[in-house]
ModelCIF file with pLDDT and N, C-alpha, C, O atoms, coordinates in Angstrom:
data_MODEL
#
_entry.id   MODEL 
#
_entity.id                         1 
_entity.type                       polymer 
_entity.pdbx_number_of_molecules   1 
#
_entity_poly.entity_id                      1 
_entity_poly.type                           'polypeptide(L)' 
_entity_poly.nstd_linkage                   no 
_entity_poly.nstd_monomer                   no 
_entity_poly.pdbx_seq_one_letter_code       
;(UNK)(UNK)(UNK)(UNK)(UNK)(UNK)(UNK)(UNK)(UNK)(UNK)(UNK)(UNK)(UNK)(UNK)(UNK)(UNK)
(UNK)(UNK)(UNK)(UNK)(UNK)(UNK)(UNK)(UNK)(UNK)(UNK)(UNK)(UNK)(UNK)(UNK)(UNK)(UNK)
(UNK)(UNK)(UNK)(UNK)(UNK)
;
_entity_poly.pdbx_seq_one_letter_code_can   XXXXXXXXXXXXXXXXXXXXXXXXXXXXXXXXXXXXX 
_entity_poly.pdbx_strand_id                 A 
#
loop_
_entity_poly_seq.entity_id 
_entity_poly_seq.num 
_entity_poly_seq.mon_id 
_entity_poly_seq.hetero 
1 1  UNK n 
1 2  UNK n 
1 3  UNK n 
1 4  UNK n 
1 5  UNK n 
1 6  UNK n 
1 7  UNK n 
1 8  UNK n 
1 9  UNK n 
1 10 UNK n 
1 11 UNK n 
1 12 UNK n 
1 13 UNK n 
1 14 UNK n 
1 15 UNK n 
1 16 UNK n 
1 17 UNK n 
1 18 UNK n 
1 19 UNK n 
1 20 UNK n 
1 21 UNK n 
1 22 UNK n 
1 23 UNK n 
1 24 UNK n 
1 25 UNK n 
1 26 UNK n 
1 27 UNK n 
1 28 UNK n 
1 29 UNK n 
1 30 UNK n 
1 31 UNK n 
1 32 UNK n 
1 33 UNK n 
1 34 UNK n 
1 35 UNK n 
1 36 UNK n 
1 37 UNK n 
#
_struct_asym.id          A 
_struct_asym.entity_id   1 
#
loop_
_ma_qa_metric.id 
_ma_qa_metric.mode 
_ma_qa_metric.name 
_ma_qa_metric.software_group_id 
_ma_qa_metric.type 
1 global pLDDT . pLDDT 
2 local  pLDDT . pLDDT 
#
_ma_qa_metric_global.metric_id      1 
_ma_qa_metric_global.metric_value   81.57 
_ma_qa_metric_global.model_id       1 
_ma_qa_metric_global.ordinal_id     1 
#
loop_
_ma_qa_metric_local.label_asym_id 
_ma_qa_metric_local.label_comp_id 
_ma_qa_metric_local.label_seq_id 
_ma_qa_metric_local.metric_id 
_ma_qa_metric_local.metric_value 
_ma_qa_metric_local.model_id 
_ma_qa_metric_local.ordinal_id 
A UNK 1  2 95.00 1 1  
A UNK 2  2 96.00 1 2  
A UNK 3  2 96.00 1 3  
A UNK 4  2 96.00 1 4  
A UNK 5  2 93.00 1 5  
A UNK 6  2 96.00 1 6  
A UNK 7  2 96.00 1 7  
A UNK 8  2 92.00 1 8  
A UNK 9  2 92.00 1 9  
A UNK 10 2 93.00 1 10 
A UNK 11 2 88.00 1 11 
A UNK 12 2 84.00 1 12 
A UNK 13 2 87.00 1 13 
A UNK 14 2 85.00 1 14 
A UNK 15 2 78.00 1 15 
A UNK 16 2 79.00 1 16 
A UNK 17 2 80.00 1 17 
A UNK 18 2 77.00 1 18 
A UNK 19 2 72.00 1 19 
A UNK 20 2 70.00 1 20 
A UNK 21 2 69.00 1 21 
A UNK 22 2 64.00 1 22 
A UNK 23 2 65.00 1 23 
A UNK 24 2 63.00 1 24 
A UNK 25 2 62.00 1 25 
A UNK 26 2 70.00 1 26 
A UNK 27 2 68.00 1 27 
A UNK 28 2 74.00 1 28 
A UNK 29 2 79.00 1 29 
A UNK 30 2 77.00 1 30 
A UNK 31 2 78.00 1 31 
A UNK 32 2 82.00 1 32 
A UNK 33 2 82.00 1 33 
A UNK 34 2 85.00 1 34 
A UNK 35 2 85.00 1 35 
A UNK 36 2 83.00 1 36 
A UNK 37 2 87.00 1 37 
#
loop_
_atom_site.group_PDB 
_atom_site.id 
_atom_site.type_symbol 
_atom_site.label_atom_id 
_atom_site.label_alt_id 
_atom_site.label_comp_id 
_atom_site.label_asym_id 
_atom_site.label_entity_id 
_atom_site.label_seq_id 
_atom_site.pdbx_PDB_ins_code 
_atom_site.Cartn_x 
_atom_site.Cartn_y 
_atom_site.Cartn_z 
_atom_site.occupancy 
_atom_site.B_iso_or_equiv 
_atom_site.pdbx_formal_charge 
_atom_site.auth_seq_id 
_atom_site.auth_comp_id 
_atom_site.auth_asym_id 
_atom_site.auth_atom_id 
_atom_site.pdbx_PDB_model_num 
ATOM 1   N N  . UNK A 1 1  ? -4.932 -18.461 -20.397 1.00 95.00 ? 1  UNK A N  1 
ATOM 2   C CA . UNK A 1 1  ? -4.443 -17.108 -20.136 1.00 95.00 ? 1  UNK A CA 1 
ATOM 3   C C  . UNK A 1 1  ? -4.316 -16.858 -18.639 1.00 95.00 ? 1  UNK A C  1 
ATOM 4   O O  . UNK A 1 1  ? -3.306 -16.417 -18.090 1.00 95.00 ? 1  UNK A O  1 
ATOM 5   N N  . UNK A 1 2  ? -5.685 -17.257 -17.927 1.00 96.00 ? 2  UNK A N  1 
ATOM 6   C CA . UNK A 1 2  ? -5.067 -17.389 -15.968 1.00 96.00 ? 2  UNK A CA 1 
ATOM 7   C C  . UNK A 1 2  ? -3.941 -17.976 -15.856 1.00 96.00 ? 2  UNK A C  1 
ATOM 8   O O  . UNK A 1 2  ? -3.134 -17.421 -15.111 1.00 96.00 ? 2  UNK A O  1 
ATOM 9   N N  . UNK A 1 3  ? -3.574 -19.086 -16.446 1.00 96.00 ? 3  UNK A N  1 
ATOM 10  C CA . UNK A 1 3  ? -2.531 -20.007 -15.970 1.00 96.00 ? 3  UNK A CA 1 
ATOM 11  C C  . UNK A 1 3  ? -1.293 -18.731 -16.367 1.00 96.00 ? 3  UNK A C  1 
ATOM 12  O O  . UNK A 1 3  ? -0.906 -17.916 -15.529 1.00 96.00 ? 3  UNK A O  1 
ATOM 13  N N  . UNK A 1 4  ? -0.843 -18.772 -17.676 1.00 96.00 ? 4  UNK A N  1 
ATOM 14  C CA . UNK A 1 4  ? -0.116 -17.658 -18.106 1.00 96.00 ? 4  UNK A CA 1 
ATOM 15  C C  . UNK A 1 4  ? 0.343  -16.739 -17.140 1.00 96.00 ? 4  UNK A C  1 
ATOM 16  O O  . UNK A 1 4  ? 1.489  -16.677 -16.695 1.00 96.00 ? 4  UNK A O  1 
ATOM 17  N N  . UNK A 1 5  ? -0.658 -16.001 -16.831 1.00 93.00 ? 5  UNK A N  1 
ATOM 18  C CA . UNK A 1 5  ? -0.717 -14.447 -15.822 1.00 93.00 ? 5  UNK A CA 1 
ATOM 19  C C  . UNK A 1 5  ? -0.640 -14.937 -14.657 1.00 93.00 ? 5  UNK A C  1 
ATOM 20  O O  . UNK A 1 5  ? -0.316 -14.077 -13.837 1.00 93.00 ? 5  UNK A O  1 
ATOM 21  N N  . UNK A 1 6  ? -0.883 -16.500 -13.988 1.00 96.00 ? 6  UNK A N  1 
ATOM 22  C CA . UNK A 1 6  ? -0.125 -17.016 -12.877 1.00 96.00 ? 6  UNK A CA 1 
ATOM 23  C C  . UNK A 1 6  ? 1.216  -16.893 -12.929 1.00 96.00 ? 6  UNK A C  1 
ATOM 24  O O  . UNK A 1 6  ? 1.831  -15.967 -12.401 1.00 96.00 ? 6  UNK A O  1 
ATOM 25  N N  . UNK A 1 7  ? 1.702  -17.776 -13.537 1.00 96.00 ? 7  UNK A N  1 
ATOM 26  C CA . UNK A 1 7  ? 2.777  -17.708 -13.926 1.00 96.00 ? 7  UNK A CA 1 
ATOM 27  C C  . UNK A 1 7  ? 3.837  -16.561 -13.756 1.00 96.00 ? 7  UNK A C  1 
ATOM 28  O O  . UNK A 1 7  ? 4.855  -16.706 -13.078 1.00 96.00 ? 7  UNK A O  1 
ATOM 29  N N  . UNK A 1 8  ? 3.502  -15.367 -14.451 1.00 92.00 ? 8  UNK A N  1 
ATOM 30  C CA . UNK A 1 8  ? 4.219  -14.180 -14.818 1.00 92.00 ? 8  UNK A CA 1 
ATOM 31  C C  . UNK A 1 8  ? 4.129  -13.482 -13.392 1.00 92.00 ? 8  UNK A C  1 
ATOM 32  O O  . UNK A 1 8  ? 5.014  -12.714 -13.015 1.00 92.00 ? 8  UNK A O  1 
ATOM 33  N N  . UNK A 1 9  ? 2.684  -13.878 -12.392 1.00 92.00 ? 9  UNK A N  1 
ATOM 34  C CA . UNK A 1 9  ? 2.879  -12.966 -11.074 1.00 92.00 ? 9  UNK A CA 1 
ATOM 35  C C  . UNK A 1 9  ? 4.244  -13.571 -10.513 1.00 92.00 ? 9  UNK A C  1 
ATOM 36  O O  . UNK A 1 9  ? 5.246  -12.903 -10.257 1.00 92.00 ? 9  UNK A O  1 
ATOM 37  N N  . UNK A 1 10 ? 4.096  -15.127 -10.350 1.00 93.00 ? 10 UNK A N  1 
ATOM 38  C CA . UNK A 1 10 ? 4.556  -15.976 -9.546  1.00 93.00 ? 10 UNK A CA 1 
ATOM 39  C C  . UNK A 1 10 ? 6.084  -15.628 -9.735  1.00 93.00 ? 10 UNK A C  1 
ATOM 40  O O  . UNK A 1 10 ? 6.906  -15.481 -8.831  1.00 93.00 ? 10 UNK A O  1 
ATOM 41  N N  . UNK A 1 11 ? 6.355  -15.496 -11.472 1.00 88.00 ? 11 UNK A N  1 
ATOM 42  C CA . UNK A 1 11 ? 7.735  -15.020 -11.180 1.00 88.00 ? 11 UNK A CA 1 
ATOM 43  C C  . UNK A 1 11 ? 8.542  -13.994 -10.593 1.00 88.00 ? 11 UNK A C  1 
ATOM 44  O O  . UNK A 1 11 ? 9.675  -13.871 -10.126 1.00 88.00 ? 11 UNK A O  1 
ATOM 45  N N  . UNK A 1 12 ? 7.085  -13.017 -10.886 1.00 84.00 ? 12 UNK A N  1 
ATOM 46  C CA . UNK A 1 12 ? 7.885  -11.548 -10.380 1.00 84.00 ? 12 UNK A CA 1 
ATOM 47  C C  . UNK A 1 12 ? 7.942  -11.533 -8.945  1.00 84.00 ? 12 UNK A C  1 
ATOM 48  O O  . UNK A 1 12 ? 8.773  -10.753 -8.481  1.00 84.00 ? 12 UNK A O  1 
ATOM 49  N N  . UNK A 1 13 ? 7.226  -12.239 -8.084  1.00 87.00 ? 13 UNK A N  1 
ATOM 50  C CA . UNK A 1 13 ? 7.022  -12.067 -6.946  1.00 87.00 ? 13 UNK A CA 1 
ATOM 51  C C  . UNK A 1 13 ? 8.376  -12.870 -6.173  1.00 87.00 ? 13 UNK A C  1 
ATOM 52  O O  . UNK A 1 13 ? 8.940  -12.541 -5.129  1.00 87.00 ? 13 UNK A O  1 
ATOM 53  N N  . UNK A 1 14 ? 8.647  -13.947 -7.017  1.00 85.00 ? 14 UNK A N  1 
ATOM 54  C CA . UNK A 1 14 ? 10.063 -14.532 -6.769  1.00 85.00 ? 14 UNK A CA 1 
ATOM 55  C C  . UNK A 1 14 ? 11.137 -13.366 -6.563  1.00 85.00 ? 14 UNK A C  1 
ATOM 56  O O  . UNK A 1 14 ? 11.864 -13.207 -5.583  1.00 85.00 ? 14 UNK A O  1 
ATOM 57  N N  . UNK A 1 15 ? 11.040 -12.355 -8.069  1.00 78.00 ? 15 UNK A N  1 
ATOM 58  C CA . UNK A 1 15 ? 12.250 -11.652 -8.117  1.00 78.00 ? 15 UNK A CA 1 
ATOM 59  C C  . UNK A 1 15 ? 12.174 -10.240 -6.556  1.00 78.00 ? 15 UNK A C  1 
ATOM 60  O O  . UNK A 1 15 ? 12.998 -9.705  -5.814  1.00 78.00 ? 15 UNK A O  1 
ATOM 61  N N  . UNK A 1 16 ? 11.054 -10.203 -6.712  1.00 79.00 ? 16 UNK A N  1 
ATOM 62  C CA . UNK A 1 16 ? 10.979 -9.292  -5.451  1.00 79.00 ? 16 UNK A CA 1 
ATOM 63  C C  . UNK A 1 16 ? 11.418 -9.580  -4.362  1.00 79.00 ? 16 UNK A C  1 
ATOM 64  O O  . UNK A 1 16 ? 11.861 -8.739  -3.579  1.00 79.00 ? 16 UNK A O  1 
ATOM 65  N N  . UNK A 1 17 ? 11.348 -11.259 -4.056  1.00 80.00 ? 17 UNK A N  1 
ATOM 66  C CA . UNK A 1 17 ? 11.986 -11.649 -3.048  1.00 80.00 ? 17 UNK A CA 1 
ATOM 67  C C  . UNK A 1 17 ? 13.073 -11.295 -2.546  1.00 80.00 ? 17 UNK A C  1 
ATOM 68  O O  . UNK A 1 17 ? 13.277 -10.902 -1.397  1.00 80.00 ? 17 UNK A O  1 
ATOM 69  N N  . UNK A 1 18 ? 14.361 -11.530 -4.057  1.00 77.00 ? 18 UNK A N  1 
ATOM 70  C CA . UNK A 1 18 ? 15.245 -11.350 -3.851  1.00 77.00 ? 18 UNK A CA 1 
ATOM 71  C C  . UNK A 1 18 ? 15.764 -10.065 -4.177  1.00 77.00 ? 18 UNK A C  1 
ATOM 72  O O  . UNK A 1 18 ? 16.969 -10.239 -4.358  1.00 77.00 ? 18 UNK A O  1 
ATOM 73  N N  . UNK A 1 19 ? 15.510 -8.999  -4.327  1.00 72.00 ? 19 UNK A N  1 
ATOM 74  C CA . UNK A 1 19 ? 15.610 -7.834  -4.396  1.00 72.00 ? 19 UNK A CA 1 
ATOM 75  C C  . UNK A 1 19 ? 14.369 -6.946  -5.212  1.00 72.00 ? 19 UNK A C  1 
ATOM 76  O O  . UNK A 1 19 ? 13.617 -7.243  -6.141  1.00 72.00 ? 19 UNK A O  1 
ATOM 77  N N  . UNK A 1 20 ? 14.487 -6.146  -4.674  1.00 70.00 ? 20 UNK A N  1 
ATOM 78  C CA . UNK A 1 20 ? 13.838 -5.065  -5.285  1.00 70.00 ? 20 UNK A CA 1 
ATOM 79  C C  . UNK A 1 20 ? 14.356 -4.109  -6.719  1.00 70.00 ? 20 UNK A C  1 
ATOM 80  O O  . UNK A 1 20 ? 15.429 -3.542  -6.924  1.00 70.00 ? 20 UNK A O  1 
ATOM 81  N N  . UNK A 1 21 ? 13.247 -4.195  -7.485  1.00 69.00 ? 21 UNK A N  1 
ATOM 82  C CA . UNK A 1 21 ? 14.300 -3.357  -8.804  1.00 69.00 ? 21 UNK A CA 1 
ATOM 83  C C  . UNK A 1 21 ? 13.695 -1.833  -8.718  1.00 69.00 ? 21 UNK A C  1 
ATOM 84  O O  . UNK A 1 21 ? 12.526 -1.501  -8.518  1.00 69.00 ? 21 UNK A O  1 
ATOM 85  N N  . UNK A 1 22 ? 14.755 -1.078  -8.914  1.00 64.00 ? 22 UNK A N  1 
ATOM 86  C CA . UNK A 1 22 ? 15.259 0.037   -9.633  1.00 64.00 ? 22 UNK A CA 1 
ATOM 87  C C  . UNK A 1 22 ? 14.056 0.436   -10.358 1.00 64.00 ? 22 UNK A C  1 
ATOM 88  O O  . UNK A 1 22 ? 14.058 0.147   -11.555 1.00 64.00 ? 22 UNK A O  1 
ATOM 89  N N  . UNK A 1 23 ? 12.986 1.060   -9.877  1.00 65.00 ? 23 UNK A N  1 
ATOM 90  C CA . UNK A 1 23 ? 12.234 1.389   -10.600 1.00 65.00 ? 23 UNK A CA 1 
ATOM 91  C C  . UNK A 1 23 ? 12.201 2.903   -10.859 1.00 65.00 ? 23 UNK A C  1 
ATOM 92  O O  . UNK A 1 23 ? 11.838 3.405   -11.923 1.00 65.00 ? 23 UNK A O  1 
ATOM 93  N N  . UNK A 1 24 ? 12.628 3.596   -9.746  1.00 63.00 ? 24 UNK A N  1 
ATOM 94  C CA . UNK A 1 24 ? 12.441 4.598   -9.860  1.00 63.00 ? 24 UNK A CA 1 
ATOM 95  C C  . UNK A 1 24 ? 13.362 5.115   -11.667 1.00 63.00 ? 24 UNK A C  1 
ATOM 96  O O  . UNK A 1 24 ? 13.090 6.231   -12.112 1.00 63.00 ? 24 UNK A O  1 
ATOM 97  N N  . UNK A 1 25 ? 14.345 4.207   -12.469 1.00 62.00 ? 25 UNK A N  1 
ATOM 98  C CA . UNK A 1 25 ? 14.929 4.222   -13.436 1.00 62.00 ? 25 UNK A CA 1 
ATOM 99  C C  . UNK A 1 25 ? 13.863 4.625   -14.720 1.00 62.00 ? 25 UNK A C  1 
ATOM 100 O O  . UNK A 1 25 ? 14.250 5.078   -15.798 1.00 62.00 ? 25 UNK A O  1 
ATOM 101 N N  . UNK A 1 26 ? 12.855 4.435   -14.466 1.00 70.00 ? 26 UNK A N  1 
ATOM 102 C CA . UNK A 1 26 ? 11.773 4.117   -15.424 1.00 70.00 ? 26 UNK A CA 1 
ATOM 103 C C  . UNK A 1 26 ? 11.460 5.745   -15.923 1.00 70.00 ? 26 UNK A C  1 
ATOM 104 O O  . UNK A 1 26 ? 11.241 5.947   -17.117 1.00 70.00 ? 26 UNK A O  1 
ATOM 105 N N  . UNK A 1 27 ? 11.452 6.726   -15.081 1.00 68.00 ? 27 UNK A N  1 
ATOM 106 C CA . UNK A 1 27 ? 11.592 8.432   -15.269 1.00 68.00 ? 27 UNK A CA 1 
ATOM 107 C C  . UNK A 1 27 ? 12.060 8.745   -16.500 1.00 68.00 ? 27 UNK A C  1 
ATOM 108 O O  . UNK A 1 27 ? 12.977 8.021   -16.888 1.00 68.00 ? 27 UNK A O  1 
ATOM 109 N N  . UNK A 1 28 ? 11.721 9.568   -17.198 1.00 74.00 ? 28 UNK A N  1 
ATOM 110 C CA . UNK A 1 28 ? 12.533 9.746   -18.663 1.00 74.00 ? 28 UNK A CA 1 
ATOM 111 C C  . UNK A 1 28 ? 12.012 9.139   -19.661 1.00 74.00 ? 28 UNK A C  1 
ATOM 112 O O  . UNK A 1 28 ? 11.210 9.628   -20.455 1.00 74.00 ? 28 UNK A O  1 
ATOM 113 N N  . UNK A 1 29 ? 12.630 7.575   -19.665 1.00 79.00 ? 29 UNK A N  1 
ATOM 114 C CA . UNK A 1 29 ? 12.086 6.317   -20.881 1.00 79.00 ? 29 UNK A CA 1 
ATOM 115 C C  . UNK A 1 29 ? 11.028 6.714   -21.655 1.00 79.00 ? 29 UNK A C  1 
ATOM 116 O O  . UNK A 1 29 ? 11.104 7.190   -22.788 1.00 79.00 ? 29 UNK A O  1 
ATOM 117 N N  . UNK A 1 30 ? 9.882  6.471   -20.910 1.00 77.00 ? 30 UNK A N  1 
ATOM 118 C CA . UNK A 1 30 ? 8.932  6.873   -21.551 1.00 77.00 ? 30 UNK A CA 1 
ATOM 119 C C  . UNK A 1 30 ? 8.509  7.162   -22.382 1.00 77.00 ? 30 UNK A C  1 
ATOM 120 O O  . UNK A 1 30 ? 7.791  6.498   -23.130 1.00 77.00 ? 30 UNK A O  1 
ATOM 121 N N  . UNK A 1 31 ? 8.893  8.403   -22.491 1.00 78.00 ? 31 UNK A N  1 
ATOM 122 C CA . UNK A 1 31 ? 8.742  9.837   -23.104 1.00 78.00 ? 31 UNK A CA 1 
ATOM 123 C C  . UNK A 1 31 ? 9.502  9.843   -24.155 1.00 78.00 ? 31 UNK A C  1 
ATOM 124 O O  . UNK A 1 31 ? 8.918  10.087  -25.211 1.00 78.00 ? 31 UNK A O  1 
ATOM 125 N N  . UNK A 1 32 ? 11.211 9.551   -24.229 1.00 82.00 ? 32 UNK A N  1 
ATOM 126 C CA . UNK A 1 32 ? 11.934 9.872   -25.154 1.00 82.00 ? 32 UNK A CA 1 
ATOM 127 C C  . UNK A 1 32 ? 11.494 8.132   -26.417 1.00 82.00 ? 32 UNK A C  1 
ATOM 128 O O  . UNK A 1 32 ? 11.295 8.122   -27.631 1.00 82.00 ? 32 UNK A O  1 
ATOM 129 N N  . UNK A 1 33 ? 11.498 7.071   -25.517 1.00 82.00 ? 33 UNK A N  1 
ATOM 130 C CA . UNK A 1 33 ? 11.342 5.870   -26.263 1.00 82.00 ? 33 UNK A CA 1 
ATOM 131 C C  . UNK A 1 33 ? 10.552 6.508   -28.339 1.00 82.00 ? 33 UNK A C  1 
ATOM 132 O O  . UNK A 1 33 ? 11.112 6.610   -29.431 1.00 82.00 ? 33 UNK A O  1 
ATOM 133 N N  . UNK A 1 34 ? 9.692  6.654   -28.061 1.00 85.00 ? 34 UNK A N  1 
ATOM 134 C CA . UNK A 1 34 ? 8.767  7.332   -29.279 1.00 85.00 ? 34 UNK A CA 1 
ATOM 135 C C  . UNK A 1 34 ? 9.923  7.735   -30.466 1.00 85.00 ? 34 UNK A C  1 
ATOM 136 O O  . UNK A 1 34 ? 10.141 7.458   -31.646 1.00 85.00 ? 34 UNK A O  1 
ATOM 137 N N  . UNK A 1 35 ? 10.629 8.721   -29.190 1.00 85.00 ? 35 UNK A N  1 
ATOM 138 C CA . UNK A 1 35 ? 11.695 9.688   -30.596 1.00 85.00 ? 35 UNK A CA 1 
ATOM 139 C C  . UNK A 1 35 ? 12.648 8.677   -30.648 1.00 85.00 ? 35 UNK A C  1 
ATOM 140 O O  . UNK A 1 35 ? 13.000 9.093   -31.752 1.00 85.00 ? 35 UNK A O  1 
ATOM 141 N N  . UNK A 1 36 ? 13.683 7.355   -30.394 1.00 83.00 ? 36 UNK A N  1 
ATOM 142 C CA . UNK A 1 36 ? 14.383 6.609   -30.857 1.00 83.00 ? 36 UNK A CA 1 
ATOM 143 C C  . UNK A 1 36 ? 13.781 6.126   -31.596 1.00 83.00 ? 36 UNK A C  1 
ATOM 144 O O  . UNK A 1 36 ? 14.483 6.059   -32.605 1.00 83.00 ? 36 UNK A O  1 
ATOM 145 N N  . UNK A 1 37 ? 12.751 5.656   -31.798 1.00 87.00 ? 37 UNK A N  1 
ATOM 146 C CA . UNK A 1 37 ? 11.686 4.398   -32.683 1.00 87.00 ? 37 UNK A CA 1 
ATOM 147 C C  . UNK A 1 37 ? 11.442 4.895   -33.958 1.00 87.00 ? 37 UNK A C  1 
ATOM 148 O O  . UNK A 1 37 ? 10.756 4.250   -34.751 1.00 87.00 ? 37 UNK A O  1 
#
């Protein structure tokens, strides 16, 4: 499971490299996700 969760940092930290995501997108989701489901 360390190795795993290595892994998963190692990638994200790649993607950060190359840009930064859109997080501020995440506002809203949340909340409504529940009532589509």
């Amino acid at each position: 499971l360390i190795h795993q969760r290595s892994h998963f940092i190692d990638e994200a930290a790649r993607m950060l490299d190359v840009s930064a995501p859109p997080l501020t997108s995440l506002a809203g989701v949340e909340e409504a996700l529940p009532l589509l489901l």
